[in-house]
N, C-alpha and C. Protein backbone atom coordinates (compact mmCIF):
# COMPACT_ATOMS: atom_id res chain seq x y z
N UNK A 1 -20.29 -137.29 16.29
CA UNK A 1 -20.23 -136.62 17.57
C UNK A 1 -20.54 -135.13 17.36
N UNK A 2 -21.28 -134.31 17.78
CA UNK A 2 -21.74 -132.73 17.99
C UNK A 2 -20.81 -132.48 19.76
N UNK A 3 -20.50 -131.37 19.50
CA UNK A 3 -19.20 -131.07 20.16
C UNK A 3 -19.91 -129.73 20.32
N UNK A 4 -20.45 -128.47 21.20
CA UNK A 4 -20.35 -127.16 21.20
C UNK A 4 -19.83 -126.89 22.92
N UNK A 5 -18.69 -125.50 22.50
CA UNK A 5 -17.76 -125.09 23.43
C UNK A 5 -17.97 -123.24 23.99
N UNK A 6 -18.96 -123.18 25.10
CA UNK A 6 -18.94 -121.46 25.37
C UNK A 6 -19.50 -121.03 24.14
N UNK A 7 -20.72 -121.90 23.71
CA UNK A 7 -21.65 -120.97 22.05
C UNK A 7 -22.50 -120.07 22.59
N UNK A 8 -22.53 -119.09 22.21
CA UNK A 8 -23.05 -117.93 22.13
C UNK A 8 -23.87 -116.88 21.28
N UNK A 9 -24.87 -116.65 21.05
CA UNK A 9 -25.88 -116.62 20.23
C UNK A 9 -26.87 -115.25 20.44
N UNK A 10 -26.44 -114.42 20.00
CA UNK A 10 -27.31 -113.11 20.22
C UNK A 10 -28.24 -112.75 19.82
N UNK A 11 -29.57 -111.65 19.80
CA UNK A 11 -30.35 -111.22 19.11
C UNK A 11 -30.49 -109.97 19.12
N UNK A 12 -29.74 -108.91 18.67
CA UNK A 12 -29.70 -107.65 19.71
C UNK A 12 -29.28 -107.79 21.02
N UNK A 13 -30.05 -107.69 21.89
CA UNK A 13 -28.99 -107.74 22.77
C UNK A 13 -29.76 -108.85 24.29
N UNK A 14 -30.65 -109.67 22.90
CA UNK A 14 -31.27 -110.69 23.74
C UNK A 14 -30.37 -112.45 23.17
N UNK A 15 -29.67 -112.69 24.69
CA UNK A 15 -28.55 -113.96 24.53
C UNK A 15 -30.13 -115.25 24.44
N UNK A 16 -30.13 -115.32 23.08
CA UNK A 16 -30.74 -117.07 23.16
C UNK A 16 -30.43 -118.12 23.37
N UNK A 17 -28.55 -118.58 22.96
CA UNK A 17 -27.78 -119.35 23.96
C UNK A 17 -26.82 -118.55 24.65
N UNK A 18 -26.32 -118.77 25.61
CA UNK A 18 -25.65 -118.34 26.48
C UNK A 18 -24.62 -119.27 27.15
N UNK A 19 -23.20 -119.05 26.37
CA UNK A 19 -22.07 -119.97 26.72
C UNK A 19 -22.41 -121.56 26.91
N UNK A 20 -23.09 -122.20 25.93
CA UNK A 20 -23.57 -123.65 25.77
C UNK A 20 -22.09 -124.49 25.33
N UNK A 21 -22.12 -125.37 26.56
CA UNK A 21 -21.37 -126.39 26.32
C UNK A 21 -21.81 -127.91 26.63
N UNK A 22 -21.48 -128.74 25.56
CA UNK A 22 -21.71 -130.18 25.64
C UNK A 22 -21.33 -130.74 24.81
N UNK A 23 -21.11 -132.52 25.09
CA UNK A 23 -21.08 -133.14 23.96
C UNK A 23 -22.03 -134.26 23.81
N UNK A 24 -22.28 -134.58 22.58
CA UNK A 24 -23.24 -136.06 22.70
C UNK A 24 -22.30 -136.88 21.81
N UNK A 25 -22.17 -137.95 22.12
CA UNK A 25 -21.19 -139.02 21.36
C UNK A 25 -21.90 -139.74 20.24
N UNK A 26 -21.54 -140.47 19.73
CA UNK A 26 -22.19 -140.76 18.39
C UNK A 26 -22.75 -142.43 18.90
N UNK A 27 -23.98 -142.41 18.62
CA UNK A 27 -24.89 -143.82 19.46
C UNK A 27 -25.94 -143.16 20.11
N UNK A 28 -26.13 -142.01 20.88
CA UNK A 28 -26.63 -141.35 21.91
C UNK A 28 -27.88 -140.83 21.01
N UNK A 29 -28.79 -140.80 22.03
CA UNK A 29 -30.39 -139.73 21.59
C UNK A 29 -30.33 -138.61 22.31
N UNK A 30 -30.37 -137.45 21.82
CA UNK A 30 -29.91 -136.05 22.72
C UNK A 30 -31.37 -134.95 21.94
N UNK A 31 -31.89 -134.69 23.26
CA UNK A 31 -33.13 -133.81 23.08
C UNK A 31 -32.92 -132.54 23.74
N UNK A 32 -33.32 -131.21 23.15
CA UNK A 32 -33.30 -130.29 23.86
C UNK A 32 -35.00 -129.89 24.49
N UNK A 33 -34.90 -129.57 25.29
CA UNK A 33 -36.68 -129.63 26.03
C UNK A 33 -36.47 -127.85 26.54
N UNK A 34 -37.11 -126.99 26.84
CA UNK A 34 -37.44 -126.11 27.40
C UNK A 34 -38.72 -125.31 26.69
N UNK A 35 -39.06 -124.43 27.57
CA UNK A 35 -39.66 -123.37 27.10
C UNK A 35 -39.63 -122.53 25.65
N UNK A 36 -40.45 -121.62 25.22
CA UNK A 36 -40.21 -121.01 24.02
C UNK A 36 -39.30 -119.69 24.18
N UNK A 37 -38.75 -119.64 23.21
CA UNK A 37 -37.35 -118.60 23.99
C UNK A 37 -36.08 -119.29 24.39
N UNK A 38 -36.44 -120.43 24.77
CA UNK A 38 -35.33 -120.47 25.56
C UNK A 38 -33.66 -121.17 24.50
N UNK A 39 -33.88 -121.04 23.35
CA UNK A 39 -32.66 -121.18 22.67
C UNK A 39 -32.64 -122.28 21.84
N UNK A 40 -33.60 -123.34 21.38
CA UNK A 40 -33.99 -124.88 21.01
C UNK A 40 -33.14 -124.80 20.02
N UNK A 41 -34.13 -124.21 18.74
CA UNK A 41 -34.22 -123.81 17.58
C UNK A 41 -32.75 -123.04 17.43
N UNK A 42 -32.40 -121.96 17.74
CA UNK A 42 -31.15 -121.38 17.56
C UNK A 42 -30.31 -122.36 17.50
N UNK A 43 -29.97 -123.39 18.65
CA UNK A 43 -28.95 -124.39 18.66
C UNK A 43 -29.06 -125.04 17.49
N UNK A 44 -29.99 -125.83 17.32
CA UNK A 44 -30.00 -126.72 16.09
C UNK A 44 -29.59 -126.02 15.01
N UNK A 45 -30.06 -124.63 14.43
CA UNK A 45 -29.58 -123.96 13.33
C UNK A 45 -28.30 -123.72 13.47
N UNK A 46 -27.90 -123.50 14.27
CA UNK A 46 -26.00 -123.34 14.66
C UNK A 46 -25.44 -124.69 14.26
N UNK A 47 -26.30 -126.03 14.95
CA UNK A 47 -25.89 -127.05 14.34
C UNK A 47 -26.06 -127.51 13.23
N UNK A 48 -26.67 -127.27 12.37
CA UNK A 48 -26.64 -127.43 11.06
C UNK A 48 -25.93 -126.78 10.36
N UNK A 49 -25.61 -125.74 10.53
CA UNK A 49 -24.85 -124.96 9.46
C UNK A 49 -25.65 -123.79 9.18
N UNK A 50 -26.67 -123.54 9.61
CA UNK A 50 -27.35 -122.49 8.94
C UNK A 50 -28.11 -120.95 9.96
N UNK A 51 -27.41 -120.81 10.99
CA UNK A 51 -26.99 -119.60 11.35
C UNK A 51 -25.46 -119.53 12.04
N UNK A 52 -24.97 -118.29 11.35
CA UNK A 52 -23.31 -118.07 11.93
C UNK A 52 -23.78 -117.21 12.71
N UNK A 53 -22.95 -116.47 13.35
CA UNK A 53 -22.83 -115.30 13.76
C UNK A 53 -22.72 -115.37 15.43
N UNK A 54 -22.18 -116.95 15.68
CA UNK A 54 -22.30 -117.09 16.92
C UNK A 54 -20.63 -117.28 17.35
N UNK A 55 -20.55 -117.23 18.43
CA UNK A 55 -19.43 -116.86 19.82
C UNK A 55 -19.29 -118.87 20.16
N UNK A 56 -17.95 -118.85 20.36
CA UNK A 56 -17.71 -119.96 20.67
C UNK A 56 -17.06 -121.14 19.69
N UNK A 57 -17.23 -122.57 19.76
CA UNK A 57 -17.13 -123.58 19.17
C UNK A 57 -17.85 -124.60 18.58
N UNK A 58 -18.01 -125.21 17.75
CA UNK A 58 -19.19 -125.92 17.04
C UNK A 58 -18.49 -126.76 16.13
N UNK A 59 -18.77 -128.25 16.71
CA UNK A 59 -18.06 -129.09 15.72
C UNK A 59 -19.09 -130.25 15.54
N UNK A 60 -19.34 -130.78 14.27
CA UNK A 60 -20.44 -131.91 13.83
C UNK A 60 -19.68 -133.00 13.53
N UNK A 61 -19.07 -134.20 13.44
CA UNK A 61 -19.06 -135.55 12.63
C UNK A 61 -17.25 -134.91 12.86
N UNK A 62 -16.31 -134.28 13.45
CA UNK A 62 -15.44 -133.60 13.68
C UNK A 62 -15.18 -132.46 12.33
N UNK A 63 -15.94 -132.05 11.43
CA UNK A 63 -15.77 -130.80 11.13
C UNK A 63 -16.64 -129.84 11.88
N UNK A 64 -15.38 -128.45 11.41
CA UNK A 64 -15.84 -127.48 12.20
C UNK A 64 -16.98 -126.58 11.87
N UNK A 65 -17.66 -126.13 12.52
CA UNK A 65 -19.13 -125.59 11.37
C UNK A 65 -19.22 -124.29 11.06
N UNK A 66 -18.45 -123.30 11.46
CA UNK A 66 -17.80 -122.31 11.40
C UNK A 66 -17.32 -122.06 10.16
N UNK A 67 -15.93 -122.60 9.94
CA UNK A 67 -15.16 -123.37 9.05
C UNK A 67 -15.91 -123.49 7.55
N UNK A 68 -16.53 -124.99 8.11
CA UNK A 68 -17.06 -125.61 7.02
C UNK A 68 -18.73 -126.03 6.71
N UNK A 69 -19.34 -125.02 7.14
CA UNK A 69 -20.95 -125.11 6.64
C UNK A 69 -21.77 -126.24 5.55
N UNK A 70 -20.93 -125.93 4.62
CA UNK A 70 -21.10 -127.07 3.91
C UNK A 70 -21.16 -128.60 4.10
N UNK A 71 -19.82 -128.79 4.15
CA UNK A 71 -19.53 -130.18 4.84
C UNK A 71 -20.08 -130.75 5.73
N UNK A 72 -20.66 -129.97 6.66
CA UNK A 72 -21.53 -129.82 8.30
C UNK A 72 -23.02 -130.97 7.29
N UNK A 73 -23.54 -130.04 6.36
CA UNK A 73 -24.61 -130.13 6.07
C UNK A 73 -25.08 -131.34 5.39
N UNK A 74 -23.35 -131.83 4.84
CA UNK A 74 -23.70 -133.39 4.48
C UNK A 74 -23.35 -134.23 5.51
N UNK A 75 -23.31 -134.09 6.65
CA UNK A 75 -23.36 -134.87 7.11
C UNK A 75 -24.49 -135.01 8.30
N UNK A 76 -25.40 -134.22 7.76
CA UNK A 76 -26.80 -134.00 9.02
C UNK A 76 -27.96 -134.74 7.84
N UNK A 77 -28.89 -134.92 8.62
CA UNK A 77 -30.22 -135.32 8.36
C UNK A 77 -31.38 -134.49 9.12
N UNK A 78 -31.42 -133.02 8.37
CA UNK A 78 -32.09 -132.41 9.15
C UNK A 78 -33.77 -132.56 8.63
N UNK A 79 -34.89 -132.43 9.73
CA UNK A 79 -36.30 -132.20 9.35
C UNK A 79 -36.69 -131.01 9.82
N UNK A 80 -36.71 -129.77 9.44
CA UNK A 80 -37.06 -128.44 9.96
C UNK A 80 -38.36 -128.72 10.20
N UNK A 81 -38.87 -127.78 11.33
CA UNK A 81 -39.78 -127.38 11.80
C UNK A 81 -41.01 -127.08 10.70
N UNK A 82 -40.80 -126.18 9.43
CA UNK A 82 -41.40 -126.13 8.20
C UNK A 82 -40.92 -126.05 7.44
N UNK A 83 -40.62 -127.29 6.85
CA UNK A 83 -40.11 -127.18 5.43
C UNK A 83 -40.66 -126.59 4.21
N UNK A 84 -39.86 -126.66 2.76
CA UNK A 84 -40.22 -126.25 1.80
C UNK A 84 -40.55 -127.30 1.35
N UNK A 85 -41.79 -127.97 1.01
CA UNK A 85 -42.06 -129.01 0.00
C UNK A 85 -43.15 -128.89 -1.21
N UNK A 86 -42.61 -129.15 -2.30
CA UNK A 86 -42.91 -128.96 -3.54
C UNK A 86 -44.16 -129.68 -3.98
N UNK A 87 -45.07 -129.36 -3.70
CA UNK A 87 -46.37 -130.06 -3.57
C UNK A 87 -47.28 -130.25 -5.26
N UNK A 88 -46.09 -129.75 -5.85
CA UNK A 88 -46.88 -130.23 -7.54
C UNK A 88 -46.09 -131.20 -7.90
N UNK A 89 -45.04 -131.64 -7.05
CA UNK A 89 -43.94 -132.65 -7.53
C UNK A 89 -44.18 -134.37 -6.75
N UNK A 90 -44.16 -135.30 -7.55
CA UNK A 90 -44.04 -136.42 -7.19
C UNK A 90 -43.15 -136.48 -5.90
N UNK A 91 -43.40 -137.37 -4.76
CA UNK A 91 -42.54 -137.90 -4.07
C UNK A 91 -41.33 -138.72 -4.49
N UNK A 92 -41.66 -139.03 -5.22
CA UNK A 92 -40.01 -139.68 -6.65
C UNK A 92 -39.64 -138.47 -6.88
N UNK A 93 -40.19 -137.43 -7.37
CA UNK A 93 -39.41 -136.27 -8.18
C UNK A 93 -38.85 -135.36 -7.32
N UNK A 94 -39.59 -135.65 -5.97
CA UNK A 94 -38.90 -134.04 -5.27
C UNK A 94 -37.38 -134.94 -4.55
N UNK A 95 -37.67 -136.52 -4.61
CA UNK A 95 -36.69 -136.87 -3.64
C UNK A 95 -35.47 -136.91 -4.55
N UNK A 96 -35.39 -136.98 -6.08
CA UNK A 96 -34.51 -136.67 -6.97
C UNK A 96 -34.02 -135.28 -6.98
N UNK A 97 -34.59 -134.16 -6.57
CA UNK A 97 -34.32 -133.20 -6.32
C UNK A 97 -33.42 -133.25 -5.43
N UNK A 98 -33.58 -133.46 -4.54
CA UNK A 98 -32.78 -133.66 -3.08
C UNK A 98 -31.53 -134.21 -3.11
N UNK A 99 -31.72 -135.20 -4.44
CA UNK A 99 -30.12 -136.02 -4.44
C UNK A 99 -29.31 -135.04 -5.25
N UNK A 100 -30.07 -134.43 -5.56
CA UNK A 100 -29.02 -134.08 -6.60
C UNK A 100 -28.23 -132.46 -5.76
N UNK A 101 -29.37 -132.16 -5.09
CA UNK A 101 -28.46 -131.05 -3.94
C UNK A 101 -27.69 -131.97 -3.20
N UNK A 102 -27.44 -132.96 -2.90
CA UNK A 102 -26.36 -133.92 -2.20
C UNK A 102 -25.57 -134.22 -3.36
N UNK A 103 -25.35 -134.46 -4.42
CA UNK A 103 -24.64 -134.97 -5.48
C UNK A 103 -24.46 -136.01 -5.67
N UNK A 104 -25.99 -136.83 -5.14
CA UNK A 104 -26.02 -138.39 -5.77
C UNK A 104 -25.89 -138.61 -6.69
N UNK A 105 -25.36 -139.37 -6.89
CA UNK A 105 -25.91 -140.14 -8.55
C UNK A 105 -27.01 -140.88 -8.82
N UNK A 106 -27.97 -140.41 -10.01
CA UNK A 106 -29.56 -140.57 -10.42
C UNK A 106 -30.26 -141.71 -9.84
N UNK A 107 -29.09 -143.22 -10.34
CA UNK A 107 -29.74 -144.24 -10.21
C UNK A 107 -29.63 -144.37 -8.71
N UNK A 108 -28.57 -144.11 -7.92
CA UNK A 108 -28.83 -144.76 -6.59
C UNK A 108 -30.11 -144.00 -6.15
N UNK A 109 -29.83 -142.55 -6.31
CA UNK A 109 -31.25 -141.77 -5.61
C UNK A 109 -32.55 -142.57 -5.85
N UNK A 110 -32.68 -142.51 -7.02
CA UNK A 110 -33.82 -143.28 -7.04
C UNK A 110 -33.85 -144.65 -6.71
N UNK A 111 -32.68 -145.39 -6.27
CA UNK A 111 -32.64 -146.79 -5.85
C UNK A 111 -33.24 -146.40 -4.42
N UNK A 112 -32.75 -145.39 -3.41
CA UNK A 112 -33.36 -144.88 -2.18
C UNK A 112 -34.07 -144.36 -2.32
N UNK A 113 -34.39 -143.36 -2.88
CA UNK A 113 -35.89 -143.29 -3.18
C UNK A 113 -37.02 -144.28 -3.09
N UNK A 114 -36.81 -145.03 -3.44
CA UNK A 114 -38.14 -146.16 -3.54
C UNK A 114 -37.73 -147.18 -2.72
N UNK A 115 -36.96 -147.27 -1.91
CA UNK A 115 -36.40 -148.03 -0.88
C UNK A 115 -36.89 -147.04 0.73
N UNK A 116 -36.46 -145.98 0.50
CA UNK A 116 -37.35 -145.45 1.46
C UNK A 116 -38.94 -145.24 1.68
N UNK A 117 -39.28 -144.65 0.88
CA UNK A 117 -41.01 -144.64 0.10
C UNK A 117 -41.64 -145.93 0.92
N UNK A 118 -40.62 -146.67 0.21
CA UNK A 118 -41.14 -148.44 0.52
C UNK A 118 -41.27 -148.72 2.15
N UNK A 119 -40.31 -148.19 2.68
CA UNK A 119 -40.54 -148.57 3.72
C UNK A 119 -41.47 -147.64 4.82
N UNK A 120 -42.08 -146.16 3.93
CA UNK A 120 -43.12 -145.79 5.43
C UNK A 120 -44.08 -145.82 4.26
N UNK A 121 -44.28 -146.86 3.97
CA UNK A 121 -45.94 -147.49 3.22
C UNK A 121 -46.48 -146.33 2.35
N UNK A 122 -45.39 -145.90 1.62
CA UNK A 122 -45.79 -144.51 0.50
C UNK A 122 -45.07 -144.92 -0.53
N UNK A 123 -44.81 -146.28 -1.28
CA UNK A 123 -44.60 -147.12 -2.68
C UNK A 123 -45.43 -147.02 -3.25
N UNK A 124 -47.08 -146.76 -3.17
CA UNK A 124 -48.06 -146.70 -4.15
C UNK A 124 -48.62 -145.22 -4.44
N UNK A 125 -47.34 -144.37 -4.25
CA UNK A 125 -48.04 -143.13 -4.05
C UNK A 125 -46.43 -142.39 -4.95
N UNK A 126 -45.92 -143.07 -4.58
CA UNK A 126 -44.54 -142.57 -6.14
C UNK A 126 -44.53 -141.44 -7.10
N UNK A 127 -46.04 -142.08 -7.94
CA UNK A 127 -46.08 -141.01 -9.16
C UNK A 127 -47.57 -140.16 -8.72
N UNK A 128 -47.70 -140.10 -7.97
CA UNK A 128 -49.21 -139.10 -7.00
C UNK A 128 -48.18 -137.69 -6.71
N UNK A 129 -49.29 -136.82 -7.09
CA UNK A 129 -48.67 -135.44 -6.85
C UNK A 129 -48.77 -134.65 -4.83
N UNK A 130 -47.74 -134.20 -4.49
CA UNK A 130 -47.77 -134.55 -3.15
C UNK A 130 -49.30 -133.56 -2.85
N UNK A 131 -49.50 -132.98 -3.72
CA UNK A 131 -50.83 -131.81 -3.48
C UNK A 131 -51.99 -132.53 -2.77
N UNK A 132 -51.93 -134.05 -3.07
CA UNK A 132 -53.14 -134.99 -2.74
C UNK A 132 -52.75 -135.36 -1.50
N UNK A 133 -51.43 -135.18 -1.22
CA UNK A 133 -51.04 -135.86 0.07
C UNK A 133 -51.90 -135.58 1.95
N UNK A 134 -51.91 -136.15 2.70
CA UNK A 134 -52.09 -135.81 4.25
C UNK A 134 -50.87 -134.59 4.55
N UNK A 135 -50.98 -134.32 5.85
CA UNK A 135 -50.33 -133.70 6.10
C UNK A 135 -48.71 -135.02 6.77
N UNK A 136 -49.54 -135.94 7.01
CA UNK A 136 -48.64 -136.91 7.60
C UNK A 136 -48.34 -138.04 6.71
N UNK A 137 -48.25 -137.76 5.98
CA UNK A 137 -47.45 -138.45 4.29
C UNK A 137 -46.80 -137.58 3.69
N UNK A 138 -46.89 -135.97 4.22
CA UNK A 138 -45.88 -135.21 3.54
C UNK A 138 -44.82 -134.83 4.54
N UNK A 139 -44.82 -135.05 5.92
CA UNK A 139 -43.98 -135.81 6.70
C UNK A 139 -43.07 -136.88 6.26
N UNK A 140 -43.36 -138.12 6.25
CA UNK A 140 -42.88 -139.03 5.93
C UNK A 140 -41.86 -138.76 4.69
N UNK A 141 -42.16 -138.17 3.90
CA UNK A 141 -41.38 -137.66 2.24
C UNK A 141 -40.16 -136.50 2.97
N UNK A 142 -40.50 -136.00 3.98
CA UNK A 142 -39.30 -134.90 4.57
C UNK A 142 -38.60 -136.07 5.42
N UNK A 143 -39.06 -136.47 6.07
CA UNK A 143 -38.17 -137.87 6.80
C UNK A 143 -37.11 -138.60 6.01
N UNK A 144 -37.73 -139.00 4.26
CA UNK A 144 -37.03 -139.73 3.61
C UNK A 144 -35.86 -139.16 3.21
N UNK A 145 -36.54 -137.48 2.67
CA UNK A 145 -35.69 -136.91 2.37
C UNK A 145 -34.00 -136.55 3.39
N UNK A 146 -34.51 -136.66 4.59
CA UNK A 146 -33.41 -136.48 5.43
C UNK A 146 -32.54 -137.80 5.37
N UNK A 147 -33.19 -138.80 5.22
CA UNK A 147 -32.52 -140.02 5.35
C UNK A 147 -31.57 -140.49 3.97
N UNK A 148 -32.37 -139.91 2.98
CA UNK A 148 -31.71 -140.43 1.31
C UNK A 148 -30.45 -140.30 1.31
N UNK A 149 -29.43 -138.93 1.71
CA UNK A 149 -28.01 -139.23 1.52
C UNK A 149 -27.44 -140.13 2.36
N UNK A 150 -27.71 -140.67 3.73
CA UNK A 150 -27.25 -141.76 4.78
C UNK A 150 -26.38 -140.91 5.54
N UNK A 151 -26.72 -139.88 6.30
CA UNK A 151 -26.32 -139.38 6.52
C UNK A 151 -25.95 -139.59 8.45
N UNK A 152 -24.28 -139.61 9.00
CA UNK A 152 -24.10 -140.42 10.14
C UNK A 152 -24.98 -139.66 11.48
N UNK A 153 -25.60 -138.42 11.26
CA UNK A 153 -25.96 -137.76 12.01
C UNK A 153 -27.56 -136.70 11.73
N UNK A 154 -28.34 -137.81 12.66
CA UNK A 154 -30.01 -137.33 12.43
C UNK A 154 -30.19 -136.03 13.49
């Protein structure tokens, strides 16, 4: 469940959210739609854990994100807008990377690893350096990556 109460979000002295309240329950598909400016991006980074500095309440999976940033972060499956992806590194190797910032253990990672791979038709591309990749196969490898820890909240 994502929980935010009167969030508040400044930039100087331009409000990008402005006293946001809602909840979405856990089952639910929840989209934010507007204009540019109008606060998308800020929210989600508030919801993830990775801008503070905001007014109000913010709770993910019932920790608080305030609080606990961390904790917030294992329990999201985030795909940023532009990620960092390591494009001299195998899609096996970068997704071992990833577990190990989650604190998987080797073999399962790589048990999901190639369980995910497998399933968006990028199993024959494992030990291929992502440099060769599409732009929409290096998608798919940020997808997995969000998905590898199982995390209750995409």
């Amino acid at each position: 469940m994502i929980e935010l109460h009167n969030v508040t979000r400044r930039f100087g002295e331009k409000a990008a959210v402005d006293r946001m309240s809602f909840r979405a329950m856990p089952g639910t598909l929840f989209a934010f739609i507007g204009p540019n400016g109008a606060g998308k991006t800020t929210t989600v980074k508030i919801l993830c854990g990775m801008l503070d500095g905001f007014g109000g309440r913010v709770s993910v999976c019932g920790v608080d994100v305030a609080q606990q940033p961390l904790e917030v972060k294992r329990r999201i499956g985030y795909i940023p807008e532009s990620a960092a992806l390591y494009a001299m590194l195998t899609p096996l190797e970068y997704l071992q990377f990833i577990g190990t910032l989650y604190g998987l253990e080797r073999r399962e990672t790589e048990r999901r690893a190639r369980e995910l791979l497998g399933l968006f038709g990028l199993a024959d591309e494992l030990d291929n350096r992502m440099s060769t990749f599409s732009k929409g196969m290096r998608q798919k490898v940020l997808i997995a990556a969000a998905l590898l820890h199982d995390p209750p909240l995409l």
